[in-house]
C-alpha atoms as a PDB file:
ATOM      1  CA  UNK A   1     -10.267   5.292 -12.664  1.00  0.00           C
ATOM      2  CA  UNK A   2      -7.395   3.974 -11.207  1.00  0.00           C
ATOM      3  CA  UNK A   3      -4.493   5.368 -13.440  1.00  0.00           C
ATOM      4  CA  UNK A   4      -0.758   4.563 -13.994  1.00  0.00           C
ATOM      5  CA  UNK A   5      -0.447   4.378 -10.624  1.00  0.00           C
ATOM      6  CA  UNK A   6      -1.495   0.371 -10.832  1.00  0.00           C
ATOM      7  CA  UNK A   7       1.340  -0.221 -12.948  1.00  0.00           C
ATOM      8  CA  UNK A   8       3.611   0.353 -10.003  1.00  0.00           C
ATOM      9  CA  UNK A   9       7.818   0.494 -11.149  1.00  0.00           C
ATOM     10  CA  UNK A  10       6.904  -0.145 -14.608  1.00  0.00           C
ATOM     11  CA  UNK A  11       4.403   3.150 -15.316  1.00  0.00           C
ATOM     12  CA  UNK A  12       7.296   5.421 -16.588  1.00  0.00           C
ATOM     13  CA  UNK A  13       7.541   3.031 -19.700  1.00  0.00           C
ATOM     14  CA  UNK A  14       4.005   2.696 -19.974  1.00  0.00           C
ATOM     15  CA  UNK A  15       3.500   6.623 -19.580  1.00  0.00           C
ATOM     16  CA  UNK A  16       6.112   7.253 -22.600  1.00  0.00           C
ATOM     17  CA  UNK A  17       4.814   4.529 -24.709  1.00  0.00           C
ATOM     18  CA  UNK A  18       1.411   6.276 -24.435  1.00  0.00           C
ATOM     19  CA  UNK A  19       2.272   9.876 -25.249  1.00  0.00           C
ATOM     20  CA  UNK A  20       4.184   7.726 -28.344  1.00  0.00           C
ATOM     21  CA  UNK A  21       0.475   7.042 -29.015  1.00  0.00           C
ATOM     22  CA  UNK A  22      -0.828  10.209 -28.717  1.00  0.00           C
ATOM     23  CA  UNK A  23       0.090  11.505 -31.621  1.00  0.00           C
ATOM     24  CA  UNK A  24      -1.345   8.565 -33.434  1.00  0.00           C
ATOM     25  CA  UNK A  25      -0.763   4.826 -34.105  1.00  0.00           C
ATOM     26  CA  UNK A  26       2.789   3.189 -34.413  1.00  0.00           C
ATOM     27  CA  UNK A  27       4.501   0.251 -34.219  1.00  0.00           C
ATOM     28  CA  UNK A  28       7.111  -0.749 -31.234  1.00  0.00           C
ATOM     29  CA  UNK A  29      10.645   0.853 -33.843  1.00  0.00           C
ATOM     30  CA  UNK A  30       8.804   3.931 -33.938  1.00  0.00           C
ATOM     31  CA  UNK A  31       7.645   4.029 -30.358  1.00  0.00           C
ATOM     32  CA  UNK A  32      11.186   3.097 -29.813  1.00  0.00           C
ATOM     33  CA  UNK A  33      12.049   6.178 -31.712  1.00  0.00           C
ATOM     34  CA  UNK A  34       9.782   8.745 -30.710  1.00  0.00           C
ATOM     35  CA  UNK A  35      10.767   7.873 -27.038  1.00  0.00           C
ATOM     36  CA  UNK A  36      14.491   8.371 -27.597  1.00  0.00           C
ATOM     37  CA  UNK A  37      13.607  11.786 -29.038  1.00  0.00           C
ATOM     38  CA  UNK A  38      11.771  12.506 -25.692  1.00  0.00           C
ATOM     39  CA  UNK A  39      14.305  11.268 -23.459  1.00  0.00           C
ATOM     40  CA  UNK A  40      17.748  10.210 -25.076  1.00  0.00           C
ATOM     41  CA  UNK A  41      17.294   6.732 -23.907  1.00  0.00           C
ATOM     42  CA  UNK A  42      15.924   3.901 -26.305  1.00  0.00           C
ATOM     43  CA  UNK A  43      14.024   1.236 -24.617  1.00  0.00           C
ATOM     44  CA  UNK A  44      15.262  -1.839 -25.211  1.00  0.00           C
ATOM     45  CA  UNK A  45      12.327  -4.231 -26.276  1.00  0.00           C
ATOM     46  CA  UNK A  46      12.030  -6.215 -23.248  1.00  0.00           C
ATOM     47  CA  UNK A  47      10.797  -3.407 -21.530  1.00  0.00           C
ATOM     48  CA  UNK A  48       9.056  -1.820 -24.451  1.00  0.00           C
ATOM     49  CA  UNK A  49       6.970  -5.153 -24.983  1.00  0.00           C
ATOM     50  CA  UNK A  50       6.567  -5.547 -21.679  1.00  0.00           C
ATOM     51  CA  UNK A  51       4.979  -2.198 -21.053  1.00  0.00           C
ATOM     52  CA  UNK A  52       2.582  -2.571 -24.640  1.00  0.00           C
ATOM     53  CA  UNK A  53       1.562  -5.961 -22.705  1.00  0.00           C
ATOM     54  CA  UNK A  54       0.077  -4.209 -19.344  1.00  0.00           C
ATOM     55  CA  UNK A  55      -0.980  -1.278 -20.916  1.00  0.00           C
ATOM     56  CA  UNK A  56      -3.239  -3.747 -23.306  1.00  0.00           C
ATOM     57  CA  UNK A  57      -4.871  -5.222 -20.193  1.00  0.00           C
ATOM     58  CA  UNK A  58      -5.472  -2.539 -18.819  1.00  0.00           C
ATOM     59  CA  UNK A  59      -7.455  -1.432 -22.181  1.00  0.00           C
ATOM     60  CA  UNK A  60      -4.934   1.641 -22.052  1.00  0.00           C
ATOM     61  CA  UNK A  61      -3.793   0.666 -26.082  1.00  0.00           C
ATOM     62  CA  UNK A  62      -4.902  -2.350 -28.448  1.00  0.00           C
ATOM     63  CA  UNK A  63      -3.316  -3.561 -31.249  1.00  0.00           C
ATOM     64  CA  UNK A  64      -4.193  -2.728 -34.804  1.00  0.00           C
ATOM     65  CA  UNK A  65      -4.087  -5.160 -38.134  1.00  0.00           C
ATOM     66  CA  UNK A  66      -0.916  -5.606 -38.563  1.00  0.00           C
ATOM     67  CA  UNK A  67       0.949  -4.062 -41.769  1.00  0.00           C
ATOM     68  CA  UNK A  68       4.027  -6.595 -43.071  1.00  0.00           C
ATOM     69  CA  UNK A  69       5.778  -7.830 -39.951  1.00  0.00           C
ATOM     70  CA  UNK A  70       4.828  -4.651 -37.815  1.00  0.00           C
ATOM     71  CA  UNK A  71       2.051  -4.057 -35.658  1.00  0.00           C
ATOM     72  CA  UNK A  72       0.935  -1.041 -34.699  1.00  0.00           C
ATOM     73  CA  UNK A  73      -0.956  -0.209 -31.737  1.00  0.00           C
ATOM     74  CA  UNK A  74      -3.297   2.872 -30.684  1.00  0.00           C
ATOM     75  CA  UNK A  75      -4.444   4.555 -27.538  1.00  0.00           C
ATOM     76  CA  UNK A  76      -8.195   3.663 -26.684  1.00  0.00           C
ATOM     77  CA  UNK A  77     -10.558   6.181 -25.448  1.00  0.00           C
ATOM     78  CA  UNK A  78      -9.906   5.225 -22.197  1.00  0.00           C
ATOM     79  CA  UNK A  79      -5.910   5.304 -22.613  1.00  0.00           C
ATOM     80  CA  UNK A  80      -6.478   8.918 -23.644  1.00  0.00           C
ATOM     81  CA  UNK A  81      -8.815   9.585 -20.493  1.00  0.00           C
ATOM     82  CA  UNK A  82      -5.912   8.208 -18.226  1.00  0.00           C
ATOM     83  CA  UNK A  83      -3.119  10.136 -20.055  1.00  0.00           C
ATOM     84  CA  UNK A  84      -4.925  12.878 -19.763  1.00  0.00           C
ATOM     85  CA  UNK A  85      -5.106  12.640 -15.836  1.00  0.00           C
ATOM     86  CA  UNK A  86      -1.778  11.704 -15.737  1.00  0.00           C
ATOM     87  CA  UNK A  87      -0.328  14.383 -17.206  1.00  0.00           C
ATOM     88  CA  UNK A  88      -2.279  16.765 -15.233  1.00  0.00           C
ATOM     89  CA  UNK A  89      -0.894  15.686 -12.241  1.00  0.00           C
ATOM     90  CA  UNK A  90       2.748  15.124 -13.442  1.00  0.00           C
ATOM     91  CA  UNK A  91       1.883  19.504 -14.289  1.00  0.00           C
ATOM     92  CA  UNK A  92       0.960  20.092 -10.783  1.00  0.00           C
ATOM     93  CA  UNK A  93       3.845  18.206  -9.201  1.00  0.00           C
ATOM     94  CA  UNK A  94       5.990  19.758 -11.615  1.00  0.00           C
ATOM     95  CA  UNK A  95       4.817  23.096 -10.871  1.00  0.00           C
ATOM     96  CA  UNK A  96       5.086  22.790  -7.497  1.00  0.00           C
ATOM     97  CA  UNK A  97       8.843  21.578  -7.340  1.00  0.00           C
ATOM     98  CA  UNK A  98       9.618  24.055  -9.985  1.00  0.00           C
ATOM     99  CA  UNK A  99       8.532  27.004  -7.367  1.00  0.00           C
ATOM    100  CA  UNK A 100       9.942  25.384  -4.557  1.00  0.00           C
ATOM    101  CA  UNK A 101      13.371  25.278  -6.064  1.00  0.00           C
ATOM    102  CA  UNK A 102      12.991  28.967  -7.227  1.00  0.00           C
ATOM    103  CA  UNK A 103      13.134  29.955  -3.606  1.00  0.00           C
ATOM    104  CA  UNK A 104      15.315  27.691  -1.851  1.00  0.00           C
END
C-alpha cells in the first residue's frame, strides 16, 4: 500500500479532503466547509477538485449519484485503510516533535 505519499505536494489537500470523508459522504461546499473548520483556510476549488480527481484514481474516494447539482463523494474501503495509516504516522511524527520541543 503505497499511501499519500504518491500524491507528492498535493497530499495535504488530499489528506483533509479525506478526513472530510470520514465522517461520511459530502459534496465539494461542504468539504470546503468542514476543512475551513479544521484549518481556517478554505480551499479554493481548483485545488479542492483537483485533489477529489487523484484521490478517485487512486480508488481513495468515488463519487456517489448525484443529488440536484451536487455530488457527493465517499471514502472507499481502501481510502479508509490508507487514512488510517496515515494518520498513524502523522501521530508518531507528531509525538516525537512534540517531546523533542519539550526539552530543547
Amino acid at each position: 500500500m503505497a499511501g499519500l505519499s504518491q500524491l507528492g505536494r498535493f497530499s495535504e489537500p488530499g489528506l483533509l479532503i479525506m478526513v472530510a470523508l470520514a465522517g461520511g459522504p459530502k459534496h465539494g461546499y461542504a468539504m470546503q466547509d468542514d476543512i475551513a473548520a479544521m484549518t481556517d483556510e478554505r480551499p479554493g476549488p481548483g485545488t479542492l477538485y483537483g485533489a477529489i480527481r487523484r484521490l478517485e484514481e487512486q480508488a481513495y474516494i468515488e463519487a456517489l449519484a448525484e443529488e440536484g447539482r451536487r455530488k457527493p463523494y465517499r471514502l472507499t474501503d481502501l481510502g479508509r485503510t490508507v487514512l488510517a495509516a496515515e494518520l498513524q504516522r502523522m501521530r508518531a511524527v507528531s509525538r516525537t516533535g512534540l517531546r523533542r520541543l519539550a526539552t530543547s
